[in-house]
Protein backbone atom coordinates (compact mmCIF):
# COMPACT_ATOMS: atom_id res chain seq x y z
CA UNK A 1 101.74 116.70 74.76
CA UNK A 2 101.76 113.99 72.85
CA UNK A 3 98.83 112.05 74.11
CA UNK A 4 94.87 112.89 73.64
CA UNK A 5 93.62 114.94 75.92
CA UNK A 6 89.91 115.30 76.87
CA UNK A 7 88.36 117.93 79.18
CA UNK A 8 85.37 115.18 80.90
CA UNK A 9 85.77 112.41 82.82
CA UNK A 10 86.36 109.49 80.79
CA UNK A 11 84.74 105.75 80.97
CA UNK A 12 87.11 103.08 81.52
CA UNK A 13 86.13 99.62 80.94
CA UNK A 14 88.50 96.73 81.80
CA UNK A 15 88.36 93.09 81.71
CA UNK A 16 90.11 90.52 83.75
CA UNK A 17 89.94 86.52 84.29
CA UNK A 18 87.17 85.14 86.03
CA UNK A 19 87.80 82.51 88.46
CA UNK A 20 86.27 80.10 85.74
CA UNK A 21 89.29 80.74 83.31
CA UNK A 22 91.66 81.06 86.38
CA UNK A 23 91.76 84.54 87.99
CA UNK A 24 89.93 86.17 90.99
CA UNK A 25 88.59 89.13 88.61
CA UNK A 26 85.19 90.22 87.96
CA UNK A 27 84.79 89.96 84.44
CA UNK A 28 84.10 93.40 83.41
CA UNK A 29 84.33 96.59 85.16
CA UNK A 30 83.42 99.91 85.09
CA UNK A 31 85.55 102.82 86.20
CA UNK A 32 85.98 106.90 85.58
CA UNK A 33 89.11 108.69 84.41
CA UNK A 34 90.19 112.15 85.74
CA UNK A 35 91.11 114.20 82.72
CA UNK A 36 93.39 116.24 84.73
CA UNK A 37 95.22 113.60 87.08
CA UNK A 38 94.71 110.10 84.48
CA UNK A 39 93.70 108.56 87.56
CA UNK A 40 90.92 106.00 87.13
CA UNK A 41 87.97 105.50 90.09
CA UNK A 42 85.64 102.47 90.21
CA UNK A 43 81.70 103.77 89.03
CA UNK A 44 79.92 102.62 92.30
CA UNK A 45 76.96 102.90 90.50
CA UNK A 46 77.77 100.77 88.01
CA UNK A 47 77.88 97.12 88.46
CA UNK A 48 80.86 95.00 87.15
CA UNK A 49 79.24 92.46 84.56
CA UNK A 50 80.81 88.63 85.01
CA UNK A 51 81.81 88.04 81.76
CA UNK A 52 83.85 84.99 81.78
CA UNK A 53 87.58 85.05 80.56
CA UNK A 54 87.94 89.00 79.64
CA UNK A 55 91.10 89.13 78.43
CA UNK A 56 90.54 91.68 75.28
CA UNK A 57 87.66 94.35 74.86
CA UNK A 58 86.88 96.16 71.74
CA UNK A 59 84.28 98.57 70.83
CA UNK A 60 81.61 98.73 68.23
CA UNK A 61 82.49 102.19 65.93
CA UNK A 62 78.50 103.83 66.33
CA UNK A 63 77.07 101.53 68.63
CA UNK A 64 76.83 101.08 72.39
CA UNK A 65 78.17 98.39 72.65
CA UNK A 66 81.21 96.34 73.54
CA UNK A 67 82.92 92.97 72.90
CA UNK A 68 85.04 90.73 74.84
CA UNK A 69 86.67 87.49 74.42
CA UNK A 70 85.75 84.52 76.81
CA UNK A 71 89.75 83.19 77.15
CA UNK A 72 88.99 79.23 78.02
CA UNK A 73 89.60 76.15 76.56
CA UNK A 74 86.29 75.90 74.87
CA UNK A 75 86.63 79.75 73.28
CA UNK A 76 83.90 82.03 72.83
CA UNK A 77 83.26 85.72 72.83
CA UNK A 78 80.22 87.91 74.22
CA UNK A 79 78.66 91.11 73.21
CA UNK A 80 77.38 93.44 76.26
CA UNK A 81 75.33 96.60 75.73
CA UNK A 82 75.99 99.76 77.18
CA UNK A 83 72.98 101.54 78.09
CA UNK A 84 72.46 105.47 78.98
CA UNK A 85 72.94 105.35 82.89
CA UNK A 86 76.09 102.80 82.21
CA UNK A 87 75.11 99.97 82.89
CA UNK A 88 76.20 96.82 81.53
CA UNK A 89 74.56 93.81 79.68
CA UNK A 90 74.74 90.97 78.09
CA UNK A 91 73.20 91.45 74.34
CA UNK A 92 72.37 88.16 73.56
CA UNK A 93 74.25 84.93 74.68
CA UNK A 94 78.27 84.25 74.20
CA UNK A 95 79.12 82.48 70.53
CA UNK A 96 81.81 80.15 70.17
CA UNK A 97 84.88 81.89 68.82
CA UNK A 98 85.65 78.97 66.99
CA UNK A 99 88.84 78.18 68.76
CA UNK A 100 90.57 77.68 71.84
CA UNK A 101 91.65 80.26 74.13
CA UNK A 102 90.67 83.25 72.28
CA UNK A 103 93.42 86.30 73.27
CA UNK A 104 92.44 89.28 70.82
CA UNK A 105 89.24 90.78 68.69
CA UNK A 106 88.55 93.80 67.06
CA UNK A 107 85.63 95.19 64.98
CA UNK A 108 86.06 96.21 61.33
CA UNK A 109 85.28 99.66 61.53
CA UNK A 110 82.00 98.92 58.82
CA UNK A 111 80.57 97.58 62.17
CA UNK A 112 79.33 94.90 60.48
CA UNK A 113 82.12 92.25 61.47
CA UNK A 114 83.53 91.01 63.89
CA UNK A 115 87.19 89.62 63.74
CA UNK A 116 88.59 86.98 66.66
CA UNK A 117 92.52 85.45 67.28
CA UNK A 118 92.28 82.00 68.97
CA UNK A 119 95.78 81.67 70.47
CA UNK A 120 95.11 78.14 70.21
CA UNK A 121 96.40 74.89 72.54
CA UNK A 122 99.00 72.37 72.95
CA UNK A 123 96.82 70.34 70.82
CA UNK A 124 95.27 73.34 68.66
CA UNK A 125 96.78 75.61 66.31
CA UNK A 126 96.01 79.03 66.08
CA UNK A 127 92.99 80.19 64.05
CA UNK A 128 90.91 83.81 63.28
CA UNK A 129 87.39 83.77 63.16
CA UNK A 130 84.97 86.11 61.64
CA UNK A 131 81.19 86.51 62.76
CA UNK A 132 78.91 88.66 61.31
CA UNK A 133 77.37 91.82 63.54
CA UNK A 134 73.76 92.59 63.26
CA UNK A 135 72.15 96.09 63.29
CA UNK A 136 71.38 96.00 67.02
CA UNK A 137 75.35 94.73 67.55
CA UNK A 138 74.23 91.67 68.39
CA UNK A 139 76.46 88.58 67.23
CA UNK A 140 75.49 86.59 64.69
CA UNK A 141 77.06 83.59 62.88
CA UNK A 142 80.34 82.76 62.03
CA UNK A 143 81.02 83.15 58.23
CA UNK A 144 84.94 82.10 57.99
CA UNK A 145 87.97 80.65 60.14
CA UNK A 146 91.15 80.92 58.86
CA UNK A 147 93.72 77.79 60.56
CA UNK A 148 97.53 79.35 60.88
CA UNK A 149 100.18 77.01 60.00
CA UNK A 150 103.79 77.67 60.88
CA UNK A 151 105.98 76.93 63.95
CA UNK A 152 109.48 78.01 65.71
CA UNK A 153 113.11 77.21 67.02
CA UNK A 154 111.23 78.17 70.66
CA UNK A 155 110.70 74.64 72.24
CA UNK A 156 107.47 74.62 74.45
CA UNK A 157 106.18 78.02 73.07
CA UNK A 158 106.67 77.33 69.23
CA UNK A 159 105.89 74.02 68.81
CA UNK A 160 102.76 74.83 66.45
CA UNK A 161 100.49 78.05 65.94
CA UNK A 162 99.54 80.66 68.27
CA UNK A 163 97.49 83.60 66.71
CA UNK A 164 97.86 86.56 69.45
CA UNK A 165 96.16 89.57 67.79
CA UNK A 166 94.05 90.40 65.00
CA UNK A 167 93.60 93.77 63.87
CA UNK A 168 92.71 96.36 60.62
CA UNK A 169 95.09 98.21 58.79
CA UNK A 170 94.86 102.29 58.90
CA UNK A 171 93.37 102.07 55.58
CA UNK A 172 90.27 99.60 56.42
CA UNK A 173 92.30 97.50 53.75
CA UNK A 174 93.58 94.72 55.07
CA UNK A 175 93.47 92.78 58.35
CA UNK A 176 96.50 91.59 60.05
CA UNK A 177 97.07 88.88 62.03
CA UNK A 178 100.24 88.13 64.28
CA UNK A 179 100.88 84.66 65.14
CA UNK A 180 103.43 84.10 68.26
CA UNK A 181 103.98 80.23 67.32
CA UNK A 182 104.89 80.99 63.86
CA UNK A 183 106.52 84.02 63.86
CA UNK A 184 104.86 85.55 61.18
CA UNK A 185 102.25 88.44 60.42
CA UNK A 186 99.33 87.16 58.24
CA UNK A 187 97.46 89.71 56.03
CA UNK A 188 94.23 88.82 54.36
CA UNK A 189 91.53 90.93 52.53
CA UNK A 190 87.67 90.24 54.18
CA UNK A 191 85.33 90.34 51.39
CA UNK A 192 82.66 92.76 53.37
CA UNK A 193 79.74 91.05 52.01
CA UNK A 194 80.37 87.19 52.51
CA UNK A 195 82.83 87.71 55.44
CA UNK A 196 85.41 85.73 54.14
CA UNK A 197 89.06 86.49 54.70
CA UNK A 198 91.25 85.85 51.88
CA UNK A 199 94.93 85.55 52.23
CA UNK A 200 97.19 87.61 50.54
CA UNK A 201 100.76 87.64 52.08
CA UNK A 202 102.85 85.64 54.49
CA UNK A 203 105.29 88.14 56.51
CA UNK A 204 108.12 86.26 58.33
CA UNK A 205 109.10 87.50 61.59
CA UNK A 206 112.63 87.00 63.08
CA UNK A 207 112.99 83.30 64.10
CA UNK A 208 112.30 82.86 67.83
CA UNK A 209 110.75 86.38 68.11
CA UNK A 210 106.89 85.82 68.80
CA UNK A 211 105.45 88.78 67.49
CA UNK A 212 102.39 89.62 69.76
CA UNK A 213 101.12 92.87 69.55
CA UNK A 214 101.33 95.12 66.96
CA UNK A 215 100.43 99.20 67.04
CA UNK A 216 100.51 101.61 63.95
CA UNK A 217 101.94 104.90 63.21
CA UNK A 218 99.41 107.73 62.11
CA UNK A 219 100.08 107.40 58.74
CA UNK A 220 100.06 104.34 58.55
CA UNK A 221 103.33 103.61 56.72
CA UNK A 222 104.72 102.04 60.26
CA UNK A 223 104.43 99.80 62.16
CA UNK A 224 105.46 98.55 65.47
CA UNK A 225 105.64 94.80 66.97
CA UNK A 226 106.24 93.75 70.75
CA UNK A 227 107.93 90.34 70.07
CA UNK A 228 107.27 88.71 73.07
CA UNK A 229 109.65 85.73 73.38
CA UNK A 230 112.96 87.63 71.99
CA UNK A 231 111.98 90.58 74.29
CA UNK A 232 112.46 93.17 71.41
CA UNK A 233 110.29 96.06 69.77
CA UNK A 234 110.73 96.37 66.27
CA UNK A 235 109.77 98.95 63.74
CA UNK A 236 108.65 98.09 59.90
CA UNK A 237 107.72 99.60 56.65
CA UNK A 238 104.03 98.37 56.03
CA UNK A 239 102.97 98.19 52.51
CA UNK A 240 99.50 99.80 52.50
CA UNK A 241 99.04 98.88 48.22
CA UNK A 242 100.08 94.81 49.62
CA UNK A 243 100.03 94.37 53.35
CA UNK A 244 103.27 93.40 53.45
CA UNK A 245 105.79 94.27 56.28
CA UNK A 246 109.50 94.71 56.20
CA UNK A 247 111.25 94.84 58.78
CA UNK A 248 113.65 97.84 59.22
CA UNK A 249 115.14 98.14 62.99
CA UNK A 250 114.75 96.24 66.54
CA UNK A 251 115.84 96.96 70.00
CA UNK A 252 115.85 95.42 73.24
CA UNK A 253 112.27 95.86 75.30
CA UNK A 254 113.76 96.61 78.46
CA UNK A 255 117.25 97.77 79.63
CA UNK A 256 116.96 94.87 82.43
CA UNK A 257 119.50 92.04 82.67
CA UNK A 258 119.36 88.91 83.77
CA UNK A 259 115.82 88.85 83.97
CA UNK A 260 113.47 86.83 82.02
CA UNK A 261 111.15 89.18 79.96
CA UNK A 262 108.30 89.18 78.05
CA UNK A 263 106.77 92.34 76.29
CA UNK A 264 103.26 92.56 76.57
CA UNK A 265 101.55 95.86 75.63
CA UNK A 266 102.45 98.52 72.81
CA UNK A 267 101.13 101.54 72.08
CA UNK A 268 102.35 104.39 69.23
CA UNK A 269 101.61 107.76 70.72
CA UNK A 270 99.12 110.11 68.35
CA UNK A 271 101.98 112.42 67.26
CA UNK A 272 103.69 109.21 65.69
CA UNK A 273 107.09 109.72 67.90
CA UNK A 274 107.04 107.78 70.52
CA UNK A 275 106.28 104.30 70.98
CA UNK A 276 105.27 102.50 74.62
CA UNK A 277 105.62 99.07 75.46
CA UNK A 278 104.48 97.15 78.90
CA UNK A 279 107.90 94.52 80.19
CA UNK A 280 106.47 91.42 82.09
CA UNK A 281 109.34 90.67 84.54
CA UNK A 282 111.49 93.14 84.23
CA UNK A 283 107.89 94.63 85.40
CA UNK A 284 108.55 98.31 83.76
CA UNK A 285 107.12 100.30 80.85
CA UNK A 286 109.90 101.08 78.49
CA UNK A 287 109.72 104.68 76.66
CA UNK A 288 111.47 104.51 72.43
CA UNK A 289 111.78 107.50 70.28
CA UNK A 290 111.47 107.19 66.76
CA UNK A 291 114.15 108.64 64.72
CA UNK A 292 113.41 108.15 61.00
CA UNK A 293 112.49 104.73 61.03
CA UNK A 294 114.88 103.92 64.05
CA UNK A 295 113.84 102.91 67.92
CA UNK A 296 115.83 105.00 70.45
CA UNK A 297 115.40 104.00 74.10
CA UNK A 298 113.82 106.81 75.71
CA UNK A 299 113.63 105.62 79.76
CA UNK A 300 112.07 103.11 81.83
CA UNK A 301 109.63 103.04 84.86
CA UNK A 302 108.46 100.57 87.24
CA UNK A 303 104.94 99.56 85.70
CA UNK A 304 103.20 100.41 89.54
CA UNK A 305 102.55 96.51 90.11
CA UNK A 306 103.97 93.10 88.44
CA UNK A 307 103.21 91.34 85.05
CA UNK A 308 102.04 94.40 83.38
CA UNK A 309 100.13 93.46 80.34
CA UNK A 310 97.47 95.43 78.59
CA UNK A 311 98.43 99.22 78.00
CA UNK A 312 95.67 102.41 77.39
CA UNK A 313 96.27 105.77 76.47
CA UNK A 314 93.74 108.31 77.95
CA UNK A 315 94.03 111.56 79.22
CA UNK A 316 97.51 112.29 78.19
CA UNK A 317 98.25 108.85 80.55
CA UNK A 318 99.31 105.94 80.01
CA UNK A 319 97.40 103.34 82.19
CA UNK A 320 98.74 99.74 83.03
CA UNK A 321 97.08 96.79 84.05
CA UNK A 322 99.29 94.52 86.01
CA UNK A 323 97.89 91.08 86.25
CA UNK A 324 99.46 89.55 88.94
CA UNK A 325 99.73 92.15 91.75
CA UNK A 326 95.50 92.76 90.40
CA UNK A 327 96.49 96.97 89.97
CA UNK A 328 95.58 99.32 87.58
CA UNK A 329 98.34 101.65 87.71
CA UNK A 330 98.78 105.15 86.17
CA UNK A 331 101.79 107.22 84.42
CA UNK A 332 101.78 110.14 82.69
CA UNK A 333 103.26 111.11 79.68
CA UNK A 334 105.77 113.70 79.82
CA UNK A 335 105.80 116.59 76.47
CA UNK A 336 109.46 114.38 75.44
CA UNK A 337 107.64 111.29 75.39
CA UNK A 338 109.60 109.64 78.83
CA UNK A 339 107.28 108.87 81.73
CA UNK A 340 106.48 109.85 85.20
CA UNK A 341 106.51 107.30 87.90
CA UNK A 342 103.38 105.78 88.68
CA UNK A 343 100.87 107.18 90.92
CA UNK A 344 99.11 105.20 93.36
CA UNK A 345 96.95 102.31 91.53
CA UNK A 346 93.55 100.60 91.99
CA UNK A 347 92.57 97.30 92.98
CA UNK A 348 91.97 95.48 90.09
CA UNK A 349 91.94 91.67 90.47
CA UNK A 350 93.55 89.68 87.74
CA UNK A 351 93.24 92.58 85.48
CA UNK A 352 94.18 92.22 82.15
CA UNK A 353 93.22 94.64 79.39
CA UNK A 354 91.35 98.70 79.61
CA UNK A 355 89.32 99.76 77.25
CA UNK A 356 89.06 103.84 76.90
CA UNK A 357 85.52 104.81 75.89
């Protein structure tokens, strides 16, 4: 099988939009995972915390707790502690992200920093914060933010820059930044004791492909990209020594035609193989095989709802959330990578993004 596999129920947090950033979700809630079935129940005992704008939750590498983007105009993000019977709170207040409408954040995996793409506005480009992390995980101030520069042929989606996801390489080296309006992957070095990002290459994208979301192999030598506004998944070489990324192969996201599409998700499977990638309207999960450094397409499924977005590996599953039909849907890996048709989903208003604890 070539997912993880645990043998106790597992804690699911996801995060949707509030109805102050324009959903009907909760904010963040708490659910449990079968590790048999993959199929997530809502922790009654646990009440969902309203974080506004949840659009992206990462967790802090030896601490408790857990942080989430606020996705408005203004831009902030919140830190919320997890504490022994589950519940949730807020660990001190929400800190401006430093941007508008901030879309991704992860933690460097020091635990002492925080790192934060600001997709930006009309008006705003896209930018990547960095705010310090004290002992307790609370979040302290901001020590750098990097502006992206760069646009596309894409009229009303490329206009200026759009940072979509920041994220660390395998090797704790580097940290890389996509950027949707520009079509280009940043990579920068953060100096671990001033927080500072420093940039150190410039990898262009296809023009008019909005890399979004990108995913690693195991090793590290790979690395995948769900280029949202060409609807393609492509596979490059990544430079560990440099950060730099070439480009080596690129298929279509979704076998649909005559459909507009928009990839969403990706995930690389543990076993380095396979590669997963959520298809908003063609509304599937599309299934590639790696062959050498090749994408094969390896089947699609419905994604159990419509405008699937965020996807989560647990359990040997793959689960979906599909913001606009507000379901958290489940499929299960098969042992050749290809996917079962969803089971029945949860209720999940407006959800966006799972977190697997």
């Amino acid at each position: 099988m070539p997912a993880n596999i645990s043998t106790s129920a597992i804690t699911l947090l996801t995060g949707s939009y509030t109805p102050d950033s324009g959903g009907e979700g909760p904010g963040i809630a708490t659910l449990r995972v079968d590790p048999t079935t993959g199929r997530p129940t809502y922790d009654d005992e646990v009440r969902p915390l309203p974080v506004s704008g949840a659009s992206f939750l990462a967790a802090h590498p030896s601490l408790d707790v857990v942080y989430s983007t606020n996705e408005t105009e203004a831009g902030g993000v919140s830190a919320v502690a997890r504490h022994d019977d589950g519940a949730l709170s807020p660990l001190g207040d929400p800190v401006s992200s430093g941007g508008a409408n901030p879309c991704h954040l992860s933690v460097h995996p020091g635990g002492e920093w925080l790192l934060t793409a600001n997709y930006g506005s009309d008006t705003a480009p896209g930018t990547v914060a960095v705010h310090r992390i004290g002992p307790d995980g609370r979040l302290l101030e901001a020590t750098d933010l990097v502006v992206h520069q760069g646009s596309g042929p894409v009229i009303g989606r490329q206009e200026g820059s759009h940072a979509h996801q920041v994220l660390v390489d395998p090797a704790g080296r580097f940290v890389l930044a996509t950027d949707l309006g520009a079509d280009a992957v940043f990579t920068y070095r953060l100096d671990t004791r001033t927080g500072i990002l420093e940039r150190v290459a410039v990898n262009p994208l296809s023009p008019g492909s909005g890399p979004r979301h990108l995913d690693f192999a195991p090793g590290g030598d790979l690395v995948f990209s769900a280029d949202e506004l060409s609807s393609t998944v492509t596979c490059h070489r990544y430079d560990a020594a440099t950060g730099v990324l070439t480009a080596l192969s690129s298929v279509p996201a979704t076998t649909a035609r005559d459909v507009a599409n928009q990839p969403g998700g990706i995930v690389a499977s543990p076993c380095g193989r396979f590669v997963w990638v959520t298809n908003r309207g063609a509304d599937t999960v599309a299934a590639f095989r790696l062959a050498g450094t090749t994408l094969e397409p390896a089947g699609e499924v419905p994604a159990g709802g419509t405008w699937p977005r965020g996807l989560t590996l647990a359990a040997g599953h793959l689960l979906v959330a599909n913001q606009h039909s507000g379901t958290l849907a489940v499929l299960r890996v098969l042992a050749d990578g290809t996917l079962d048709q969803p089971h029945p989903s949860v209720s999940a208003p407006s959800v966006v993004c799972a977190l697997a604890l």
